[in-house]
Protein backbone atom coordinates (compact mmCIF):
# COMPACT_ATOMS: atom_id res chain seq x y z
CA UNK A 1 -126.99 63.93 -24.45
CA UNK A 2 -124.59 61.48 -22.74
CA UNK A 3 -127.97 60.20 -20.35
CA UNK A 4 -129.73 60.03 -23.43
CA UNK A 5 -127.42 57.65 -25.35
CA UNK A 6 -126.85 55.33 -22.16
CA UNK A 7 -130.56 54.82 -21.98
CA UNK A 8 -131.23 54.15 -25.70
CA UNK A 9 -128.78 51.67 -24.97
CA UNK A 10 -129.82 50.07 -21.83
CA UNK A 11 -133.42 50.03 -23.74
CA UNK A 12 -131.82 48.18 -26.63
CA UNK A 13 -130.34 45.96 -24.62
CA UNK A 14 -133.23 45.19 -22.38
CA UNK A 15 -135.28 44.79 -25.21
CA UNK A 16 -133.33 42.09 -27.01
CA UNK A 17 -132.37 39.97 -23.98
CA UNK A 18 -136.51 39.37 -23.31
CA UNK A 19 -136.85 38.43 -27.23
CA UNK A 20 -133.83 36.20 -26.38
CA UNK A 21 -136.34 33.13 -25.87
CA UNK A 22 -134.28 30.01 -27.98
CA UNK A 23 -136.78 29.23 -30.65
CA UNK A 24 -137.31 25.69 -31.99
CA UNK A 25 -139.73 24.13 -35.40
CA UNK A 26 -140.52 21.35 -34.76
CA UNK A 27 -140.38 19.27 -38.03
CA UNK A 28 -142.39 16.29 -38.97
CA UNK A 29 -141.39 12.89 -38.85
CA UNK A 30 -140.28 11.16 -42.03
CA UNK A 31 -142.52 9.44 -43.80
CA UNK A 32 -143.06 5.45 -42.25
CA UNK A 33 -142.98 3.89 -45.58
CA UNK A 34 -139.69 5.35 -46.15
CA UNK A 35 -138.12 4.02 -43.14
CA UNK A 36 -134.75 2.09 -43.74
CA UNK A 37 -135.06 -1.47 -42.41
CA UNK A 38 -133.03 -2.44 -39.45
CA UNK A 39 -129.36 -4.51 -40.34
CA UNK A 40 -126.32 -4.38 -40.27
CA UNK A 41 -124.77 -1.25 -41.76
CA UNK A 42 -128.02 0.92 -41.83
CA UNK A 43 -126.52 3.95 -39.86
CA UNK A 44 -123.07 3.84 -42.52
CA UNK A 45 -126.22 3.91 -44.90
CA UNK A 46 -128.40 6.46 -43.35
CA UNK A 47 -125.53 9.04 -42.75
CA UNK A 48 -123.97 8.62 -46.61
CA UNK A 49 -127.80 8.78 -48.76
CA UNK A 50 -129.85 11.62 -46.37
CA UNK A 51 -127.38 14.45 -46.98
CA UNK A 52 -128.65 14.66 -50.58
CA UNK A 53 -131.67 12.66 -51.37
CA UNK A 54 -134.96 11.05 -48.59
CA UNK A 55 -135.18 7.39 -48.18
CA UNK A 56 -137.92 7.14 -50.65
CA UNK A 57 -134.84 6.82 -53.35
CA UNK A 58 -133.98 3.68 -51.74
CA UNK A 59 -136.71 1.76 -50.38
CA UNK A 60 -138.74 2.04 -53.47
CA UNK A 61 -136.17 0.31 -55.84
CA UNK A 62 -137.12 -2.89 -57.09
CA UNK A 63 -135.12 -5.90 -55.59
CA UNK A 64 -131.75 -4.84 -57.11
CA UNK A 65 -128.66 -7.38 -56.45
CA UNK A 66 -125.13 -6.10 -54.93
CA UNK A 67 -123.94 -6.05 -58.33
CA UNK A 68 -126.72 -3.13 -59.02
CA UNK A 69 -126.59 -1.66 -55.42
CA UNK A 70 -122.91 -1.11 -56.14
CA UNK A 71 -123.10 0.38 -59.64
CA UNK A 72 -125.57 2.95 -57.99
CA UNK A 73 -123.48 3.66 -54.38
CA UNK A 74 -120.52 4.04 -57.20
CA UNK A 75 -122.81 6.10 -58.96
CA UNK A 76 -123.23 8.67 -56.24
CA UNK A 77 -119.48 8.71 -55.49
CA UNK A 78 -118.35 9.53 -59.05
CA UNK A 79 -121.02 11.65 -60.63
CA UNK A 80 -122.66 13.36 -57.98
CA UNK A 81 -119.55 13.67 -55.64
CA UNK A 82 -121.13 11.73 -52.24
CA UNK A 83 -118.35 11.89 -49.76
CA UNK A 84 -118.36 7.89 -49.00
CA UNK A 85 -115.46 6.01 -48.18
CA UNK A 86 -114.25 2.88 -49.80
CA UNK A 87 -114.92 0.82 -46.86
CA UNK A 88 -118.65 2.50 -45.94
CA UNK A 89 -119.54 1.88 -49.69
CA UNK A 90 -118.56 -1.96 -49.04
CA UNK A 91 -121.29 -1.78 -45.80
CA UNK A 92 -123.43 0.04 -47.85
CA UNK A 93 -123.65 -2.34 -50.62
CA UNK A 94 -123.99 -5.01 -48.12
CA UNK A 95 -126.51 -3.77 -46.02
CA UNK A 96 -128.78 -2.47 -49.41
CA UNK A 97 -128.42 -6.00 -51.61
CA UNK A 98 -129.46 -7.69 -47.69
CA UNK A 99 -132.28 -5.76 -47.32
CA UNK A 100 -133.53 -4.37 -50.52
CA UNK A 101 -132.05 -6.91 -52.87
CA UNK A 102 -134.29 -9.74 -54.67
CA UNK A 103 -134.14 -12.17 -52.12
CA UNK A 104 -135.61 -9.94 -49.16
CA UNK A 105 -138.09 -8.39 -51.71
CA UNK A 106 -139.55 -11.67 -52.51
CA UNK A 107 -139.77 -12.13 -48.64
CA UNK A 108 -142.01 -9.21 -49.01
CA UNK A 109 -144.22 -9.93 -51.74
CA UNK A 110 -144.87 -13.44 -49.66
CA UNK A 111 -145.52 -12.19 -46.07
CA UNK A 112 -147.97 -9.35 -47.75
CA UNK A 113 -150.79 -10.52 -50.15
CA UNK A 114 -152.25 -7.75 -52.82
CA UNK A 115 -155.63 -6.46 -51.76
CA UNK A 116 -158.49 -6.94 -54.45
């Protein structure tokens, strides 16, 4: 009995070590469009948005001032509980009215004409 139960066990043990193999998924990229611009402050951004919502949330507002951009990084601090610093919402804010406020949306709207 004692031979039996010390190869059931060497089997078991055999067995799992060749299924062993580390695994990996390979996920697909993010979606280009909603790509943060480069600037100052986009990794403080990057790390306090993607741990609840994609990109898309931000790239696809319209033009908003750092008035607005700091009502909504408030917003996520207050009622939906994002773990952001005082001083990363400041380089947040910053880096959002910079590069999605009106001014650098109007840049936009100039460099690329609307297709007919």
């Amino acid at each position: 009995m004692t031979h039996v139960l010390v190869f059931l066990i060497l089997l078991l043990g055999s067995s799992a070590g060749a299924s062993g193999k580390e695994k990996t998924i390979k996920l697909p990229d993010d979606n280009s469009m909603a790509q943060l611009k480069p600037g100052e402050g986009v990794e403080v951004v990057r790390a306090g948005c993607i741990a609840c919502h994609s990109t898309d949330y931000i790239v696809r507002q319209p033009g908003r001032d750092a008035q607005q951009w700091e009502t909504e990084v408030k917003k996520m601090i207050t009622v939906f509980g994002a773990p952001i610093s005082e001083s990363d919402a400041k380089v947040m804010v910053k880096y959002l009215a910079a590069t999605y406020g009106p001014a650098a949306n109007q840049a936009t709207r100039k460099r690329k004409p609307l297709a007919h």
